[in-house]
C-alpha atoms as a PDB file:
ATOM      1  CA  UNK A   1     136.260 -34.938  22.827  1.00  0.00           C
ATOM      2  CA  UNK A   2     134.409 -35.029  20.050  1.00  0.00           C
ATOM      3  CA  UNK A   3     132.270 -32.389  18.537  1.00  0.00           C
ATOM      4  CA  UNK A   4     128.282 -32.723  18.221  1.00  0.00           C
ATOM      5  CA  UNK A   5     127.112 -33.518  14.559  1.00  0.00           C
ATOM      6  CA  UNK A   6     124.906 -30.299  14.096  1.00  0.00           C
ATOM      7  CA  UNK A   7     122.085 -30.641  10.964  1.00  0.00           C
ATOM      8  CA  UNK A   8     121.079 -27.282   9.515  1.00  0.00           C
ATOM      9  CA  UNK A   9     117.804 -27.432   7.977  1.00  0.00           C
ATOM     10  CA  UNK A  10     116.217 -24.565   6.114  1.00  0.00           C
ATOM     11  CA  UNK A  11     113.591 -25.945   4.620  1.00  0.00           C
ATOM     12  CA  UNK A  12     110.331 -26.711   6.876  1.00  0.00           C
ATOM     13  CA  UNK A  13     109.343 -30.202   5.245  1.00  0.00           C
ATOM     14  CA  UNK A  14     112.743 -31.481   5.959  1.00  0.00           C
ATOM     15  CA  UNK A  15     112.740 -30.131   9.145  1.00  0.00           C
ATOM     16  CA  UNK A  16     109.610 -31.706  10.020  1.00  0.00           C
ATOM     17  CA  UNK A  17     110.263 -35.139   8.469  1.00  0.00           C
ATOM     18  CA  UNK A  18     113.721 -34.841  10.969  1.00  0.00           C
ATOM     19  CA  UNK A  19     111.534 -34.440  14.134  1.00  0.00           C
ATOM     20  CA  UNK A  20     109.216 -37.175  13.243  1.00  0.00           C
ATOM     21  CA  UNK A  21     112.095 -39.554  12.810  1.00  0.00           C
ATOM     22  CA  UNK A  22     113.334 -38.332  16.249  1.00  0.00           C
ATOM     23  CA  UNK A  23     109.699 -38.635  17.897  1.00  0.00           C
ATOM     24  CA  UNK A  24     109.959 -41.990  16.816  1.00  0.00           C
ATOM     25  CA  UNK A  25     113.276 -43.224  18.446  1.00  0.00           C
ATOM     26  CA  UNK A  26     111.176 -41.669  21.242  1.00  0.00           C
ATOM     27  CA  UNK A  27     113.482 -38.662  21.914  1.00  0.00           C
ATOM     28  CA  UNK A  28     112.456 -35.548  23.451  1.00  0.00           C
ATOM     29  CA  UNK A  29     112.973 -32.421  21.774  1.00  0.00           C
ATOM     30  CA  UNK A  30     113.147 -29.113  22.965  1.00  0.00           C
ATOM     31  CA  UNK A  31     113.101 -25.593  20.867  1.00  0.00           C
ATOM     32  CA  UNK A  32     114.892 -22.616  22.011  1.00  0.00           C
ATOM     33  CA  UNK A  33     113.271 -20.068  18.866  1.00  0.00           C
ATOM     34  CA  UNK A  34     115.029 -16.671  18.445  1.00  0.00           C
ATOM     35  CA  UNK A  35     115.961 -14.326  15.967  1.00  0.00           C
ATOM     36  CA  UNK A  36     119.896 -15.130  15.605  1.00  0.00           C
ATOM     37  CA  UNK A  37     122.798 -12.756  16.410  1.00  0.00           C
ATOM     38  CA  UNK A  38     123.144 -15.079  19.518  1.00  0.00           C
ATOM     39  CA  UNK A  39     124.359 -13.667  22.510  1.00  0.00           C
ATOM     40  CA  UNK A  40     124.957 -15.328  26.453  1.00  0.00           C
ATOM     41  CA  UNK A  41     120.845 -15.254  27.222  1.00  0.00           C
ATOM     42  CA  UNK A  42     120.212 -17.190  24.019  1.00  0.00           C
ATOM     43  CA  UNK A  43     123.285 -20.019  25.071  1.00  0.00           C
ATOM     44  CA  UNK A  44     121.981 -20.069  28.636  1.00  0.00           C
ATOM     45  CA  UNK A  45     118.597 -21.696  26.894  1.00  0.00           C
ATOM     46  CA  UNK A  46     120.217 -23.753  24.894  1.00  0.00           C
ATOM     47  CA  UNK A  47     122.025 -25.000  28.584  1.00  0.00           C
ATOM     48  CA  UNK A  48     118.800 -25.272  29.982  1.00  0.00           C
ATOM     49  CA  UNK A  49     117.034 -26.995  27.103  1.00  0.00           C
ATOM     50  CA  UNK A  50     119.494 -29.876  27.651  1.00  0.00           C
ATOM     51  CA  UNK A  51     118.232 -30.198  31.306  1.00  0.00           C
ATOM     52  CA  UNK A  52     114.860 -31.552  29.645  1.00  0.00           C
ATOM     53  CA  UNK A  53     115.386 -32.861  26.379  1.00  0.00           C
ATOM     54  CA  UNK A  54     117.359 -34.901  24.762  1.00  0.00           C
ATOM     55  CA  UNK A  55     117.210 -33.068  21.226  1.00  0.00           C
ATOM     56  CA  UNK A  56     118.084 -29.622  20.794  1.00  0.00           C
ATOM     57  CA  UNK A  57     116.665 -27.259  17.688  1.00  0.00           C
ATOM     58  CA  UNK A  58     117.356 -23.480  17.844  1.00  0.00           C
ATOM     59  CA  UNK A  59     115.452 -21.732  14.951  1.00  0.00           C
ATOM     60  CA  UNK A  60     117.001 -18.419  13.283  1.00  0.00           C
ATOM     61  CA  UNK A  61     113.935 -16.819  11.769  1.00  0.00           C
ATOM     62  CA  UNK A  62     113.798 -13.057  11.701  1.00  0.00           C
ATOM     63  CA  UNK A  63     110.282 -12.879  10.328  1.00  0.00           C
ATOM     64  CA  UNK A  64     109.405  -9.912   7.899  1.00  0.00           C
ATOM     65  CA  UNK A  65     105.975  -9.961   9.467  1.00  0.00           C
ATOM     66  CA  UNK A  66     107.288  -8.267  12.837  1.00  0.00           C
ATOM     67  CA  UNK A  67     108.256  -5.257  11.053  1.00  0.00           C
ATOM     68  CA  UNK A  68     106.553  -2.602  10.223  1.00  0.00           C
ATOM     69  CA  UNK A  69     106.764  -0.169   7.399  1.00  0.00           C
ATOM     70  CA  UNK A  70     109.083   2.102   9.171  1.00  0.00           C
ATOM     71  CA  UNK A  71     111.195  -0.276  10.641  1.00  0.00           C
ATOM     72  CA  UNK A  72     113.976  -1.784   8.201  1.00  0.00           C
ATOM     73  CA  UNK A  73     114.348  -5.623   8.206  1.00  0.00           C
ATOM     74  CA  UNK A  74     117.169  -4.796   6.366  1.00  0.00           C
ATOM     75  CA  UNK A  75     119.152  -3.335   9.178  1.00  0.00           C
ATOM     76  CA  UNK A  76     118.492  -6.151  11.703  1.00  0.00           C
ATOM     77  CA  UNK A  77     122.144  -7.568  13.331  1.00  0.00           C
ATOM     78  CA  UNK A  78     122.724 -11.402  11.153  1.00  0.00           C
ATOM     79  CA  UNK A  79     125.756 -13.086  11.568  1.00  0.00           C
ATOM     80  CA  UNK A  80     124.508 -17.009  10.855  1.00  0.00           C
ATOM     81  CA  UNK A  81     128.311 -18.370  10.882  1.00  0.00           C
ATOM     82  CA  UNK A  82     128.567 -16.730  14.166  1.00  0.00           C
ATOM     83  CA  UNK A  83     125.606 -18.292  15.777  1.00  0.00           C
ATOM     84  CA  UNK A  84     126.614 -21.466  14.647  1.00  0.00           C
ATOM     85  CA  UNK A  85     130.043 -20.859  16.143  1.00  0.00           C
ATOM     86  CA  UNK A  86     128.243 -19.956  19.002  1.00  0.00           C
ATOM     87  CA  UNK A  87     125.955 -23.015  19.529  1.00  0.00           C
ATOM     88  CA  UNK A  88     128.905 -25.638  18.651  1.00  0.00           C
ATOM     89  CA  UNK A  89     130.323 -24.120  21.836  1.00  0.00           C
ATOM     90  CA  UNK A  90     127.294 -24.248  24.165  1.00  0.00           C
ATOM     91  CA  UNK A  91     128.281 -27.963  25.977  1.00  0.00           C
ATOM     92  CA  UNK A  92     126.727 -30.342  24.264  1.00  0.00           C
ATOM     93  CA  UNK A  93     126.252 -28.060  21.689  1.00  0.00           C
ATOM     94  CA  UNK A  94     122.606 -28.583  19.495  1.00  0.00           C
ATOM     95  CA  UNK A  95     121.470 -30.916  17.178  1.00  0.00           C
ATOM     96  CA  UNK A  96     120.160 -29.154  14.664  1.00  0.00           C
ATOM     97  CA  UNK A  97     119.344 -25.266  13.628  1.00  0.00           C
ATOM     98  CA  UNK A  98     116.295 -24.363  11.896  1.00  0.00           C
ATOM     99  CA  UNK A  99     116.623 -21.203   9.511  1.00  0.00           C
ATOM    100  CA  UNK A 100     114.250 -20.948   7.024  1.00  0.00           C
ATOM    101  CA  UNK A 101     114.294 -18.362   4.195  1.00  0.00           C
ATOM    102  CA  UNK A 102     110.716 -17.333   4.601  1.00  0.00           C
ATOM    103  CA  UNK A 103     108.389 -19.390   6.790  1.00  0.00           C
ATOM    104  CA  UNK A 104     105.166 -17.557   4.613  1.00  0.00           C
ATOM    105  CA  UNK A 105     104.688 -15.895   1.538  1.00  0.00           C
ATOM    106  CA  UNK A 106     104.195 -12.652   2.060  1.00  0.00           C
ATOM    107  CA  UNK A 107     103.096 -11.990  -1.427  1.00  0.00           C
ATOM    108  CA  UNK A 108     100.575 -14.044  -2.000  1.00  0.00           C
ATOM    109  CA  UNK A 109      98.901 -13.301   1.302  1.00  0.00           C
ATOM    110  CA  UNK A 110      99.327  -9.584   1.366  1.00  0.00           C
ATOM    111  CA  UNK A 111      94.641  -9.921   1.226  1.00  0.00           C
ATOM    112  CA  UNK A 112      93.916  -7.031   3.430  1.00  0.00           C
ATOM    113  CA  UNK A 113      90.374  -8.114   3.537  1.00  0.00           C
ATOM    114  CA  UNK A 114      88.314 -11.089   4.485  1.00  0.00           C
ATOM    115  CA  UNK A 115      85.971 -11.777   2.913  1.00  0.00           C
ATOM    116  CA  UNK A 116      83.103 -13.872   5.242  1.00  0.00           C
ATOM    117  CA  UNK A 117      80.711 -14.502   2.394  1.00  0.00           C
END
């Protein structure tokens, strides 16, 4: 049996641009997000996801936002090649994985303030 060609994208214009294209050959798509360091609950959506769509993304963003100053990102569980180990083993496996470096930048919008005027 062959193994499911699986597309990692990283960067959110070429992610988009891939979803269009599959829109357009009328596929369904369906988006199981999490945080990576996969475990069974995370592959059991993936199994589901296939039961209504015909594309499957997972996204493995751990997003600096959700932390606050005294929690370390630093310290959160990663292990990408695992997770991708992980979802080439889920039956019929995914399509593609979305993991972006940093979906915002942080340091340009750090503006603590609105101003309404």
């Amino acid at each position: 049996m062959a193994v499911k060609e699986l597309v990692i994208f990283t960067e959110k214009d070429e992610m988009r641009e891939w979803l269009r294209s599959m829109r357009s050959q009328g596929k369904t798509t369906g988006l199981v997000p999490s945080m990576g360091y996969l475990h069974q609950g995370h592959l059991s959506i993936v199994k589901e996801a296939h039961k209504h769509a015909e594309v499957v993304v997972v996204s493995i963003y751990v997003n600096p936002g959700q932390f606050s100053p005294s929690e370390d990102l630093s310290t959160y569980p990663s292990d990408f090649y695992g997770d991708i180990l992980k979802l080439k083993s889920v039956p019929g496996g995914v399509d593609a994985v979305f993991a972006p470096k940093n979906l915002y930048d942080y340091k340009e919008n750090k503006k603590s303030e609105i101003d309404f005027d």
